[in-house]
PDB file of N, CA and C in Angstrom:
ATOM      1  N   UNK A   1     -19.197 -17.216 -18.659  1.00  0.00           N
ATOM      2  CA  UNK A   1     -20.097 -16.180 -19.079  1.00  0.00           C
ATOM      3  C   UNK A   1     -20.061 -16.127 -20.605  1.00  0.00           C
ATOM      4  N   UNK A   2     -21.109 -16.191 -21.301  1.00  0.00           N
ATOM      5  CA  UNK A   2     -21.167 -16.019 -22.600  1.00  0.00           C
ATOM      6  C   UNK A   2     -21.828 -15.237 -23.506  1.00  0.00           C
ATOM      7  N   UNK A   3     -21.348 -14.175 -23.956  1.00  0.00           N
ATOM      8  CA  UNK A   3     -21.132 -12.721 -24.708  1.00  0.00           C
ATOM      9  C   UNK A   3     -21.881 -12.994 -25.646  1.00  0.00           C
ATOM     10  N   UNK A   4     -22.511 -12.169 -26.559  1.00  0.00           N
ATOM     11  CA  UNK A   4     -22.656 -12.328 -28.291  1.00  0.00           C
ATOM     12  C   UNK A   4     -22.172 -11.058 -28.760  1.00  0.00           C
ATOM     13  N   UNK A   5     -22.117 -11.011 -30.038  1.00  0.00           N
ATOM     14  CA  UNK A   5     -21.361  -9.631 -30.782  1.00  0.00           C
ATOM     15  C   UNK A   5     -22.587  -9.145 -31.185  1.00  0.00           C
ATOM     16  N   UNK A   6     -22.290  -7.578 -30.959  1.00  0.00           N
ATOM     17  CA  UNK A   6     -23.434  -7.016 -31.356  1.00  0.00           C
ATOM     18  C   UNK A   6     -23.089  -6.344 -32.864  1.00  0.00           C
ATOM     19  N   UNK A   7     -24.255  -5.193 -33.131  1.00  0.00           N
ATOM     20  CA  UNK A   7     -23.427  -4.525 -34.403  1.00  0.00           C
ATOM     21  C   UNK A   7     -23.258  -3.109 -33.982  1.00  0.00           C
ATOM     22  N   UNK A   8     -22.463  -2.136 -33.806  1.00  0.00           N
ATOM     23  CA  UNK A   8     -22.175  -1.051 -33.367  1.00  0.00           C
ATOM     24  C   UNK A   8     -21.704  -0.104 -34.952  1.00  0.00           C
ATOM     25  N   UNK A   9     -22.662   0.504 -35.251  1.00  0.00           N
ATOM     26  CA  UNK A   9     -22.310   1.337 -36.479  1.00  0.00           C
ATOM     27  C   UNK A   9     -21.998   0.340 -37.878  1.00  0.00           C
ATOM     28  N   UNK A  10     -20.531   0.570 -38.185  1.00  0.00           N
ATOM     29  CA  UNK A  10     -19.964  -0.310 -39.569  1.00  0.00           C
ATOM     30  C   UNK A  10     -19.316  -0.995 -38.960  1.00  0.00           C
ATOM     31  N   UNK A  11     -19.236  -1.434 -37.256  1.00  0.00           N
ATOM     32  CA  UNK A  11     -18.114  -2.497 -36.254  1.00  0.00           C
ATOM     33  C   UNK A  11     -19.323  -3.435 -36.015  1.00  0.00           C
ATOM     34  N   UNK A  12     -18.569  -4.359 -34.656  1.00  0.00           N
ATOM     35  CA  UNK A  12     -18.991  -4.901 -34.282  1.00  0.00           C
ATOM     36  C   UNK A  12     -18.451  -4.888 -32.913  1.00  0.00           C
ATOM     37  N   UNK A  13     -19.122  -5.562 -31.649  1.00  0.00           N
ATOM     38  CA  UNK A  13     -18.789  -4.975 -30.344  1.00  0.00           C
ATOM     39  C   UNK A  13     -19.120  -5.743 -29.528  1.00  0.00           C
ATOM     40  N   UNK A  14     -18.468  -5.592 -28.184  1.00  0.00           N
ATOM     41  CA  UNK A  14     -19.174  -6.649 -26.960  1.00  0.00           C
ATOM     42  C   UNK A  14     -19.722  -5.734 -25.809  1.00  0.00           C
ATOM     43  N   UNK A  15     -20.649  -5.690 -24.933  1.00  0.00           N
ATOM     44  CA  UNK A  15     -21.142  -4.869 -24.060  1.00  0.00           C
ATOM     45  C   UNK A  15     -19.803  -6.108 -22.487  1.00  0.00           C
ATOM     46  N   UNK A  16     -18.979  -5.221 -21.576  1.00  0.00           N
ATOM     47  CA  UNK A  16     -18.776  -5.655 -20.908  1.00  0.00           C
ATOM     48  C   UNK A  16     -19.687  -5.656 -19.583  1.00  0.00           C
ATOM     49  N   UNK A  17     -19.779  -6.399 -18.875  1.00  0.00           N
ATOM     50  CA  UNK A  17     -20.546  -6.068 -17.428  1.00  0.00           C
ATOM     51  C   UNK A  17     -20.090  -4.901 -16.454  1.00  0.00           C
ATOM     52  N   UNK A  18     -20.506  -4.249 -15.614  1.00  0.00           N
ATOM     53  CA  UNK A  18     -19.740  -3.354 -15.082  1.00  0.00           C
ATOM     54  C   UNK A  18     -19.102  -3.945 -14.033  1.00  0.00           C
ATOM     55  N   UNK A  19     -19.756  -5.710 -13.665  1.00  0.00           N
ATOM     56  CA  UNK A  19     -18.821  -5.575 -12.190  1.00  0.00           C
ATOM     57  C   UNK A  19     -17.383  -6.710 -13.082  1.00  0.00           C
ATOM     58  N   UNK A  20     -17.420  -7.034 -13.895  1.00  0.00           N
ATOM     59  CA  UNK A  20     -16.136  -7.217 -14.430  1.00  0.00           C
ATOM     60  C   UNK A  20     -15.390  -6.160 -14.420  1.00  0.00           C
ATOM     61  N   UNK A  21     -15.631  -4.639 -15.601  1.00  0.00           N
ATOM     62  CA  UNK A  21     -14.849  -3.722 -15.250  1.00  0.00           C
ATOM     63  C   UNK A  21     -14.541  -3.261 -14.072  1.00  0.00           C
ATOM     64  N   UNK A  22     -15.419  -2.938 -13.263  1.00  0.00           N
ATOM     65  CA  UNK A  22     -14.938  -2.836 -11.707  1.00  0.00           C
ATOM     66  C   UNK A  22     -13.614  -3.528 -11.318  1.00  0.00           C
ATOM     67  N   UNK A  23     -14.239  -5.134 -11.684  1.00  0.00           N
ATOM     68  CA  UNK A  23     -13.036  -5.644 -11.310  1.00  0.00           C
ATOM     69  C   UNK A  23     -11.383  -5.914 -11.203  1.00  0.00           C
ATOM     70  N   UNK A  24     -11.494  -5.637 -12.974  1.00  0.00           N
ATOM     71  CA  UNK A  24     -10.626  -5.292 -13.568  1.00  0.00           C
ATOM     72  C   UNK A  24      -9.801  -3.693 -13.249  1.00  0.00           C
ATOM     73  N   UNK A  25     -10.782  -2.742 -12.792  1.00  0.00           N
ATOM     74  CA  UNK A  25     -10.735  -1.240 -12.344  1.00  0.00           C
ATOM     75  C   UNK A  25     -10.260  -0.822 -14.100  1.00  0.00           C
ATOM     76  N   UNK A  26     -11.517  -1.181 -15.042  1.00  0.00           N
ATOM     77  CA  UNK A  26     -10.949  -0.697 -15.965  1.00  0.00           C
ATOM     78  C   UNK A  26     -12.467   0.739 -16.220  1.00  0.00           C
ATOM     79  N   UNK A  27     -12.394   1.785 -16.760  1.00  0.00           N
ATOM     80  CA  UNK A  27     -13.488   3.201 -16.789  1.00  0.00           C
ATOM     81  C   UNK A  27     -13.511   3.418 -17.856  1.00  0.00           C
ATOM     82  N   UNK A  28     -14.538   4.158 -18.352  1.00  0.00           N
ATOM     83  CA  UNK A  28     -14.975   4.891 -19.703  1.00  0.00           C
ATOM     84  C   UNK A  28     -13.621   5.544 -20.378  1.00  0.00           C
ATOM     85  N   UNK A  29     -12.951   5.018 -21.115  1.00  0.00           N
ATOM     86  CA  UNK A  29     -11.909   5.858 -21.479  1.00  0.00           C
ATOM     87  C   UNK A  29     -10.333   5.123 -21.267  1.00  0.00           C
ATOM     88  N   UNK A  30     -10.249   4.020 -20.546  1.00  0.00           N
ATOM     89  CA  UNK A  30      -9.451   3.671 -20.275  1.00  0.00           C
ATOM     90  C   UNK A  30      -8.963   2.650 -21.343  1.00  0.00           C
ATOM     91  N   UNK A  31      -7.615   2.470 -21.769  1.00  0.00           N
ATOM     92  CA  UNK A  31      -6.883   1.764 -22.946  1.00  0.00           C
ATOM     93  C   UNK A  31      -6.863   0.613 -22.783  1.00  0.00           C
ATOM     94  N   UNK A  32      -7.120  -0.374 -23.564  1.00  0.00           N
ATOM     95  CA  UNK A  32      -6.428  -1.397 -23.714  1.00  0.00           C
ATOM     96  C   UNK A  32      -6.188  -2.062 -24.525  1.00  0.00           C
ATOM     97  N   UNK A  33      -4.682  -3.289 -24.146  1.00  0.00           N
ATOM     98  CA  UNK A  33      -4.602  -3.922 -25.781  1.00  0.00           C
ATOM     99  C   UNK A  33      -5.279  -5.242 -25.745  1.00  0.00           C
ATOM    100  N   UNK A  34      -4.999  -5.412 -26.904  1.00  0.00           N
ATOM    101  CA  UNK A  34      -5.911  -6.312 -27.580  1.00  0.00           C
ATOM    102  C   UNK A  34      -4.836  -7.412 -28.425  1.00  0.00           C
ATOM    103  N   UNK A  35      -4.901  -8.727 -27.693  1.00  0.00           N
ATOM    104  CA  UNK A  35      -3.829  -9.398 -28.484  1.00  0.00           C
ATOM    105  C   UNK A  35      -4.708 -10.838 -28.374  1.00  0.00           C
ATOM    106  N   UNK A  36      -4.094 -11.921 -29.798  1.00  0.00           N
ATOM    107  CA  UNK A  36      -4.990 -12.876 -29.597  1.00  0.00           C
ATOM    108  C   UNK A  36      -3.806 -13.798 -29.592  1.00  0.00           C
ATOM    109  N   UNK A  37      -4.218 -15.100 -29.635  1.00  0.00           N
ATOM    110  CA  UNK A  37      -3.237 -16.704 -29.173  1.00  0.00           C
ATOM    111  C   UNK A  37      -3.626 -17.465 -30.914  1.00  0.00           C
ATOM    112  N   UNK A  38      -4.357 -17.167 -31.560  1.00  0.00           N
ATOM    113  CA  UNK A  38      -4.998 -17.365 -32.666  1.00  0.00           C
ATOM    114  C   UNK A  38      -6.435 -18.382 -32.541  1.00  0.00           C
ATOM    115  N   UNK A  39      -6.633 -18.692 -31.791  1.00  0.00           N
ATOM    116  CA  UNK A  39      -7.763 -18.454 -31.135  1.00  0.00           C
ATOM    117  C   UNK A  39      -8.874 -17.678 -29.935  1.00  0.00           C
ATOM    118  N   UNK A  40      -8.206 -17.320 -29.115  1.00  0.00           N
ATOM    119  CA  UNK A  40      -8.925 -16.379 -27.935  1.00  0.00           C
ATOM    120  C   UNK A  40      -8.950 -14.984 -28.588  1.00  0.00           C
ATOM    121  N   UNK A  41      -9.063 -14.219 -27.740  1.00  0.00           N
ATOM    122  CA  UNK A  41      -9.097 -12.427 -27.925  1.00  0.00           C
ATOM    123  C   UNK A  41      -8.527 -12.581 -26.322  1.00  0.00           C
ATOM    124  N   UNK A  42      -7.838 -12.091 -26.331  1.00  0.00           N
ATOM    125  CA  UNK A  42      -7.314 -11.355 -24.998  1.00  0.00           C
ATOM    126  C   UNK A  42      -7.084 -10.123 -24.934  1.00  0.00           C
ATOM    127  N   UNK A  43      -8.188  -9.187 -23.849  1.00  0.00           N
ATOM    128  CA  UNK A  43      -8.205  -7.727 -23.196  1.00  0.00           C
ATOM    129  C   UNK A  43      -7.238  -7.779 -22.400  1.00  0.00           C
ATOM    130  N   UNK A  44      -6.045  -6.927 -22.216  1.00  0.00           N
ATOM    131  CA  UNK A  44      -6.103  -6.705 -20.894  1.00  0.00           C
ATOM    132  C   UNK A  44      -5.678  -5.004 -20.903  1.00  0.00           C
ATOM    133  N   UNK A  45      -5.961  -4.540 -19.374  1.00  0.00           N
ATOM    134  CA  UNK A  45      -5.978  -3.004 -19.332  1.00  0.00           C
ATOM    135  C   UNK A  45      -4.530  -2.851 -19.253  1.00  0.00           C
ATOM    136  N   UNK A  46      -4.352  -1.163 -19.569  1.00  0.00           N
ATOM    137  CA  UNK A  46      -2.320  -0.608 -19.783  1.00  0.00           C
ATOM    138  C   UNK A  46      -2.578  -0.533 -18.670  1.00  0.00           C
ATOM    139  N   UNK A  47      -2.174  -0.509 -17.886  1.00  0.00           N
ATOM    140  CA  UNK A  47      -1.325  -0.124 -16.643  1.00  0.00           C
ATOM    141  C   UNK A  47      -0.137   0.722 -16.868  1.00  0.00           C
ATOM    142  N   UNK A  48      -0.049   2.140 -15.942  1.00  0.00           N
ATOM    143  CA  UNK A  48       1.049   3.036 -16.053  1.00  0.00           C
ATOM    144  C   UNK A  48       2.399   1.637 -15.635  1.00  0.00           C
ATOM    145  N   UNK A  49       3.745   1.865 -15.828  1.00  0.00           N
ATOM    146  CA  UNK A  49       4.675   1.356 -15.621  1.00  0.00           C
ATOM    147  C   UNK A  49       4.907   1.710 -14.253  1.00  0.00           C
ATOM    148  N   UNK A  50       5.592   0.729 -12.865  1.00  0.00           N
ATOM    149  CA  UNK A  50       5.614   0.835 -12.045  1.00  0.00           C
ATOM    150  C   UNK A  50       6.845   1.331 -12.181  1.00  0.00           C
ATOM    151  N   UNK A  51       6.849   2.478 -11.037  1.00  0.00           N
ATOM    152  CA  UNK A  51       7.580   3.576 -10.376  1.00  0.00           C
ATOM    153  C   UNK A  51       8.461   2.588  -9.985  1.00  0.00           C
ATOM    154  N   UNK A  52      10.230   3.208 -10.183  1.00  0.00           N
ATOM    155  CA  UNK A  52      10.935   2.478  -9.879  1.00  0.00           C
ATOM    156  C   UNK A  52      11.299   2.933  -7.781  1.00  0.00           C
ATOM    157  N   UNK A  53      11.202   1.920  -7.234  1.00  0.00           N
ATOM    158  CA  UNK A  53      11.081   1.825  -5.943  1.00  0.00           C
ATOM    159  C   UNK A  53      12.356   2.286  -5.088  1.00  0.00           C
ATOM    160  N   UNK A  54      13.715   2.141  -6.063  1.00  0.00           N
ATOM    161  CA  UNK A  54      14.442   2.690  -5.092  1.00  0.00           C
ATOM    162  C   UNK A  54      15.394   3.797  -5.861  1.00  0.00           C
ATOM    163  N   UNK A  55      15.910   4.804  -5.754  1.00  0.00           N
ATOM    164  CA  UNK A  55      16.611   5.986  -5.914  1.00  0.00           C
ATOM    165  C   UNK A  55      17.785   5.229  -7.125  1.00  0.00           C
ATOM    166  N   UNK A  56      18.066   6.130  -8.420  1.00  0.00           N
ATOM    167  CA  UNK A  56      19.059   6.070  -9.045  1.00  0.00           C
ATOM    168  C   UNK A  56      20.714   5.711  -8.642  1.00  0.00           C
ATOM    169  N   UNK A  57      21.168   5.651  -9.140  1.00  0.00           N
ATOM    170  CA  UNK A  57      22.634   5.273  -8.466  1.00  0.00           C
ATOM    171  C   UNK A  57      23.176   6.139  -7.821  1.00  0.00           C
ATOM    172  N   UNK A  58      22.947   7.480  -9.341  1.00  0.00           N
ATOM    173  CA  UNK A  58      23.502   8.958  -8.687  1.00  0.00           C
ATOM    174  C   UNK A  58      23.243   9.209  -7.380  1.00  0.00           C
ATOM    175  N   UNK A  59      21.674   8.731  -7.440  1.00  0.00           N
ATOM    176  CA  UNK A  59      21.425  10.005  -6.044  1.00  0.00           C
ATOM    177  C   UNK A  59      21.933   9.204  -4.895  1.00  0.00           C
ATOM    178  N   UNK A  60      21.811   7.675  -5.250  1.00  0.00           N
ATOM    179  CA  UNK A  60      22.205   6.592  -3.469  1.00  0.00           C
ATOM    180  C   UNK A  60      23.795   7.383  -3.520  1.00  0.00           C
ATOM    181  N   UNK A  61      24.689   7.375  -4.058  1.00  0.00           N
ATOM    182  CA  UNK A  61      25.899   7.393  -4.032  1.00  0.00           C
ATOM    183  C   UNK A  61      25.967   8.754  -2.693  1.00  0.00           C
ATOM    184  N   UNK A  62      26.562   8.675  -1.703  1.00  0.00           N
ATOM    185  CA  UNK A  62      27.653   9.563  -0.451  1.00  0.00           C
ATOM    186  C   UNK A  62      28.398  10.109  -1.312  1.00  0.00           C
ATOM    187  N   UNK A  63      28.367  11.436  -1.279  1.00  0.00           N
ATOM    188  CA  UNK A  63      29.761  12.700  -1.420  1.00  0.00           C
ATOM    189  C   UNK A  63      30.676  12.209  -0.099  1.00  0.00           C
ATOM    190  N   UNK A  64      31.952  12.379  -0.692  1.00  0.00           N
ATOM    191  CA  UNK A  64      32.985  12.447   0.364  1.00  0.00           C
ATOM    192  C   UNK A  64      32.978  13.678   1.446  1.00  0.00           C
ATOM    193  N   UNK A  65      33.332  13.768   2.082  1.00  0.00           N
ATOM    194  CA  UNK A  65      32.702  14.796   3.488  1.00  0.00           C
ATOM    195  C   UNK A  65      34.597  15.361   3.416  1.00  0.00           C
TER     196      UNK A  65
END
């Protein structure tokens, strides 16, 4: 698929498609970074940090009865 830059104010900008964002599940408002390879641009969306799946030490640990 091939983009052109538009001019957006004193920037410059890309219109994404919506069924990319869809795809991506990225919305009006949603962050992302922006890092390059020194040639590409690479998007990708933050993602919250995944919830750690199993209970702290404290809490696994048995009281003595």
């Amino acid at each position: 698929m091939k983009k052109r830059v538009i001019s957006i104010g004193n920037s410059f900008g890309i219109v994404l498609d919506r069924a990319i964002l869809a795809l991506l599940d990225i919305a009006p408002g949603s962050e992302l970074t922006l890092t390059t390879d020194g040639q590409r641009l690479i998007l990708e969306p933050v993602r919250p940090k995944e919830r750690r799946r199993r209970a702290p030490a404290r809490v696994r640990r048995r009281r003595p009865s």
